[in-house]
Protein backbone atom coordinates (compact mmCIF):
# COMPACT_ATOMS: atom_id res chain seq x y z
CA UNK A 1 52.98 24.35 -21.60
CA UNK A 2 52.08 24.49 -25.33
CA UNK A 3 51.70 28.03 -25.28
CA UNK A 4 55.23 28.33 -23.59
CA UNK A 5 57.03 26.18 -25.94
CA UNK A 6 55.54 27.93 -28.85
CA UNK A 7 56.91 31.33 -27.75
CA UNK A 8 60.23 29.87 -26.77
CA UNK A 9 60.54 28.14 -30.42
CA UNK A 10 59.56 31.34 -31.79
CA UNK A 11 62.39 33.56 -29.20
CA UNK A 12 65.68 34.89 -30.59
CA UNK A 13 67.53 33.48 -27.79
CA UNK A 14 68.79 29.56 -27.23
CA UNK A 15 66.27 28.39 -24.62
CA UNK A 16 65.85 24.85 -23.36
CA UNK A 17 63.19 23.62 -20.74
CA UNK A 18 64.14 20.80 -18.06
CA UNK A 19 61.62 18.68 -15.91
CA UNK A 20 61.42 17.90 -12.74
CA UNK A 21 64.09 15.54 -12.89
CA UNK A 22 66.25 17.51 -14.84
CA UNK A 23 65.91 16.06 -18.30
CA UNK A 24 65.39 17.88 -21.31
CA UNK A 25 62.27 18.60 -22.05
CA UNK A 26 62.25 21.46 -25.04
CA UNK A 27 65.18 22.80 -26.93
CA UNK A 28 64.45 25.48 -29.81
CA UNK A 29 66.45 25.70 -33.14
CA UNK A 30 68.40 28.88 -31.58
CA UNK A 31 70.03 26.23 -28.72
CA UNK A 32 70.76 23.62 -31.65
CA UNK A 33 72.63 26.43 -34.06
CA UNK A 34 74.83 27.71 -30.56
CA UNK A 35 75.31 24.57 -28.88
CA UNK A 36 75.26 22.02 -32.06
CA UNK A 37 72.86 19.61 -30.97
CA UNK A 38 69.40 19.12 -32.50
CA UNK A 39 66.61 18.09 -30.70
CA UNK A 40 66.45 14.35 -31.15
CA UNK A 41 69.97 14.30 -29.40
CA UNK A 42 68.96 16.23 -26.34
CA UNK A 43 65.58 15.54 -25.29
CA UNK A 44 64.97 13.43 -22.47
CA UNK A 45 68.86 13.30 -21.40
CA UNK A 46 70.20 14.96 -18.13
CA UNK A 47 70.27 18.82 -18.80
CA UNK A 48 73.75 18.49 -16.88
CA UNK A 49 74.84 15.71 -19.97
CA UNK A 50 74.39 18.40 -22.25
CA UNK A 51 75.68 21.95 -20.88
CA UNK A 52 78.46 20.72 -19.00
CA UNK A 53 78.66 23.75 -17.65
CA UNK A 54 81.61 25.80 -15.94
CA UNK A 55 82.03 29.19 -14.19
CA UNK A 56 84.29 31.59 -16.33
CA UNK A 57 87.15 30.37 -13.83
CA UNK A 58 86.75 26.67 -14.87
CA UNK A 59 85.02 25.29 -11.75
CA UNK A 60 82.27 22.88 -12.47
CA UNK A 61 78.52 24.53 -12.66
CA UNK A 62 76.38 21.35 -14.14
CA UNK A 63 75.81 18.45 -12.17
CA UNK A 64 72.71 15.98 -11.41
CA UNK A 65 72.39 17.81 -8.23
CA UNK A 66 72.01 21.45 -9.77
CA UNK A 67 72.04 24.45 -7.72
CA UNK A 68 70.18 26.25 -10.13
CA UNK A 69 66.96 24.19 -9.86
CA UNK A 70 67.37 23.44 -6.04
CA UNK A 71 66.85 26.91 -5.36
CA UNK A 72 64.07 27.87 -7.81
CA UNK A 73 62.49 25.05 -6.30
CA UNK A 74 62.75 25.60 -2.85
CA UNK A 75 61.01 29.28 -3.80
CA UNK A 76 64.39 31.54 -4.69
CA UNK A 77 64.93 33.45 -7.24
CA UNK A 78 68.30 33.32 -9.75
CA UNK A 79 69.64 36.21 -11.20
CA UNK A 80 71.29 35.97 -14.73
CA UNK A 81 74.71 34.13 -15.08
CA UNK A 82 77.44 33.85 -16.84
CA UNK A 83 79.03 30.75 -17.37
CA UNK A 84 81.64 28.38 -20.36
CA UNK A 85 80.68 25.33 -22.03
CA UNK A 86 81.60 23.45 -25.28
CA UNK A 87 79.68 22.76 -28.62
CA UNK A 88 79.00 19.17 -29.62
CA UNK A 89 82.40 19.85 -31.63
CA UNK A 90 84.28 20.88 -28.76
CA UNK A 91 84.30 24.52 -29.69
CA UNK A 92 84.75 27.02 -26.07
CA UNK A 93 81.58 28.79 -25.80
CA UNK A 94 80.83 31.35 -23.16
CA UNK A 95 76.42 32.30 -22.34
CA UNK A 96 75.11 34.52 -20.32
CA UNK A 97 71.83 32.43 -19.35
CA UNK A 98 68.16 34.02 -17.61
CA UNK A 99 66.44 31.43 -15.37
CA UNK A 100 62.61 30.94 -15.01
CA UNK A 101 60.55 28.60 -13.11
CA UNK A 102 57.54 27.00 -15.38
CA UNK A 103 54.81 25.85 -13.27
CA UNK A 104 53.84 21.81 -13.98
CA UNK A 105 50.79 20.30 -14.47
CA UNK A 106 51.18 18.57 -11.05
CA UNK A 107 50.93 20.90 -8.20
CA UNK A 108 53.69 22.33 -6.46
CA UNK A 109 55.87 20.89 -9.24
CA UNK A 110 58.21 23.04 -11.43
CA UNK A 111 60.06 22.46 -14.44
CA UNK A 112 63.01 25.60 -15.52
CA UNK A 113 63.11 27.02 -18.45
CA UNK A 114 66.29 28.52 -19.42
CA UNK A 115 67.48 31.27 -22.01
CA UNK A 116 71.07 31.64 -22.94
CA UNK A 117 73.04 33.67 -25.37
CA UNK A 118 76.13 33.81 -26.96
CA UNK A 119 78.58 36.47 -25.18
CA UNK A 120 82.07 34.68 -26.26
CA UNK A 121 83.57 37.97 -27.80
CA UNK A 122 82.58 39.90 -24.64
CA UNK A 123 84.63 37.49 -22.43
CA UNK A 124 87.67 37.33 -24.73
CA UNK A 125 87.58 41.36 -25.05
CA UNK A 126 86.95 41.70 -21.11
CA UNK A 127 90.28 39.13 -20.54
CA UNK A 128 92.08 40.92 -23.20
CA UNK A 129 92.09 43.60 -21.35
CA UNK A 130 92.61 42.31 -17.97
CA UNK A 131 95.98 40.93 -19.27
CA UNK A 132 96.80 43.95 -21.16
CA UNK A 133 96.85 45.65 -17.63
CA UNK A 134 98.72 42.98 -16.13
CA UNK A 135 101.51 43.50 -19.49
CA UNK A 136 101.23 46.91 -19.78
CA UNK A 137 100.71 48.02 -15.95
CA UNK A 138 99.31 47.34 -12.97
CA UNK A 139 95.17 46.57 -12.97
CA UNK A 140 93.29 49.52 -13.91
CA UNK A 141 96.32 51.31 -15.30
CA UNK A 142 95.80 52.79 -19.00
CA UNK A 143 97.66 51.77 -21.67
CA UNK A 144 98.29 55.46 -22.61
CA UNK A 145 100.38 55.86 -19.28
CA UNK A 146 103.48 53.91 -21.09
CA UNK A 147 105.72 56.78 -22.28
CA UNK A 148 107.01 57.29 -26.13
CA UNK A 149 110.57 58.13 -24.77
CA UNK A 150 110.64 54.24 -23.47
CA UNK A 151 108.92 51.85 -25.72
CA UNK A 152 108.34 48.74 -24.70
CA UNK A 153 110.56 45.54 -26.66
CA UNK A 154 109.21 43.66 -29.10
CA UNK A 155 110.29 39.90 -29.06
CA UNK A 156 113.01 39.48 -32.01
CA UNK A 157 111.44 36.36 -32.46
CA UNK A 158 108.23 38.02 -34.17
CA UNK A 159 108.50 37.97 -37.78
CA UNK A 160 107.93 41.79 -38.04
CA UNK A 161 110.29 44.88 -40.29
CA UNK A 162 112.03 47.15 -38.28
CA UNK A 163 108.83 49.77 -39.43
CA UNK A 164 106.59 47.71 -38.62
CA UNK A 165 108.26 47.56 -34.71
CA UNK A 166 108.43 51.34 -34.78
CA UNK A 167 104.18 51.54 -35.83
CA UNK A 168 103.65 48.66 -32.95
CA UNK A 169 105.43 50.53 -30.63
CA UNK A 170 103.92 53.35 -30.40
CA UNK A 171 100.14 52.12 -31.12
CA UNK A 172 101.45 50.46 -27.50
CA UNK A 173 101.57 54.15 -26.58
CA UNK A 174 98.28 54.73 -27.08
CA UNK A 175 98.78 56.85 -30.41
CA UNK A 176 96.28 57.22 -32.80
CA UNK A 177 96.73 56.36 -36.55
CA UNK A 178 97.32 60.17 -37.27
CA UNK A 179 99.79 60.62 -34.56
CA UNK A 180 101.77 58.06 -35.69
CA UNK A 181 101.78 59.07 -39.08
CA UNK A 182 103.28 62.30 -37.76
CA UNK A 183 105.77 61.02 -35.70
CA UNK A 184 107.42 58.65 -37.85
CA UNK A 185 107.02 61.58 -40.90
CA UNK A 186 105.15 58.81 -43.29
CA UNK A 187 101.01 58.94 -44.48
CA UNK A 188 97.69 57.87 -42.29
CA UNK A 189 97.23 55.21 -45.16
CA UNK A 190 100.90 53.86 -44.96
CA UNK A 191 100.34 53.72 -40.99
CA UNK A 192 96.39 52.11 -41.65
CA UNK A 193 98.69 49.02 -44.67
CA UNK A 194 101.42 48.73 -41.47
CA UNK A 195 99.02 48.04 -39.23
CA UNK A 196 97.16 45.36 -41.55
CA UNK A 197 100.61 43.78 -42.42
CA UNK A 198 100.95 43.62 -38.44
CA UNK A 199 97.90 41.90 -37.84
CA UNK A 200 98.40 39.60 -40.37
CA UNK A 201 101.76 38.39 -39.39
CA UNK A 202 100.73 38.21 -35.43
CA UNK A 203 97.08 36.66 -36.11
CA UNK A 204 95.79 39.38 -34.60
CA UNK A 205 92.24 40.87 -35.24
CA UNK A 206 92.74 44.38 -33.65
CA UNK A 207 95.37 46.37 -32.16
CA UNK A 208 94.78 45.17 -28.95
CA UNK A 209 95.14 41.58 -29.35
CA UNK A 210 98.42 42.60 -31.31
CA UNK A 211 99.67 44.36 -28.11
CA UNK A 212 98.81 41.50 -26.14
CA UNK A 213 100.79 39.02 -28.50
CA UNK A 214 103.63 41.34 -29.11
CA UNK A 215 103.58 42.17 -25.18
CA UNK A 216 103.14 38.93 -23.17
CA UNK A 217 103.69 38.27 -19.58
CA UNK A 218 105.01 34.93 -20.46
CA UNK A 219 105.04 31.66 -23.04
CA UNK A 220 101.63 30.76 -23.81
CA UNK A 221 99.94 33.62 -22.02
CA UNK A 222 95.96 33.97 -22.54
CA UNK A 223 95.81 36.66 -25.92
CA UNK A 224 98.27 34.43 -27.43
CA UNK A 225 96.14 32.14 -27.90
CA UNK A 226 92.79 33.84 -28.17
CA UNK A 227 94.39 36.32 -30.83
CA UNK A 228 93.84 32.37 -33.18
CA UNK A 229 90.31 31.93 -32.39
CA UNK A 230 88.44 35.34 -31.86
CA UNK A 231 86.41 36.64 -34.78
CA UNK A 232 87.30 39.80 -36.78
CA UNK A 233 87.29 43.11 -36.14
CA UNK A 234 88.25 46.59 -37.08
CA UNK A 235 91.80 47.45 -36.22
């Protein structure tokens, strides 16, 4: 067990190790900087206490009575998951988390050690796109199949120019910075400082949450409000 926890305090990944009752019994540095909790907070309390954790759908994954450890301990085998849970701060975090049963000194006995990382901008992208379909077409469709000759509106509400409506519109299209440029006779760098000034306004991060914002299926729809709390990155 010493020579597990050492490589586990020593992996890249969160990783925390339950006992047979399903109590805490290791938690490396990685787990405290995702999750927020150090070690002294964790260890010996109900793994379930901890990860309170849910599918991506919201339906409840942790309990005392985990499903996880009933079947590694009945002699199955569990493939890698994905599931949502929340810092100690309250902050939505989504891991993708790798199973392994750790044999005990008491035979027949196993303890679980698990490995999780972060994939929170995976999800968000992945339902970014799902309701970009769901604005923009039906599942599956491309975003490119929306024709120039019919943009879609823009809400008058957003606090965009007129310009600034014409570049959203057709980066809706599926036009590239230089087509755009063309189209509305202006340069790539005035398209690249309308886009910025876009983003900016909407709280957007890239051209696809922008779509999503500018585009929504209804009030409060998902990108809306993921567009406030996913990280940067290049328009």
């Amino acid at each position: 067990m010493k020579q597990l926890t050492a490589m586990l305090g020593r992996a890249a990944e969160g990783a925390m190790v339950v006992d047979q009752d399903g109590k805490v019994a290791f938690w490396n540095r990685v787990a405290q900087r995702l999750l927020g909790f150090n070690a002294q907070e964790v260890m010996g309390r109900p793994c379930c206490e901890i990860i309170r954790g849910e599918t991506l759908n919201g339906q409840p994954l942790c309990s005392p009575t985990c499903p996880i450890a009933s079947r590694i301990r009945s002699g199955g085998g569990v493939r890698q998951f994905d599931m949502q849970t929340r810092t100690k701060d309250g902050r939505l975090l989504w891991l993708n988390v790798s199973t392994l049963p750790v044999p005990s000194r008491k035979p027949n006995v196993f303890w679980i050690a698990h490995l999780f990382r972060d994939i929170t901008n995976q999800v968000r992208a992945r339902h970014l796109v799902q309701e970009l379909q769901v604005v923009l077409g039906s599942p599956g469709s491309p975003v490119a199949e929306i024709r120039p000759d019919s943009p879609p509106d823009i809400p008058a509400t957003l606090p965009l120019t007129e310009r600034e409506r014409e570049v959203l519109r057709l980066v809706a299209t599926g036009a590239t910075s230089a087509r755009i440029a063309e189209t509305l006779s202006i340069s790539p760098k005035t398209v690249r400082n309308h886009i910025q000034h876009i983003l900016a306004k909407l709280g957007a991060h890239s051209r696809l949450q922008a779509l999503a914002i500018a585009f929504p299926p209804g009030t409060g729809s998902l990108p809306c409000r993921l567009a406030r709390t996913s990280p940067p990155t290049a328009p």
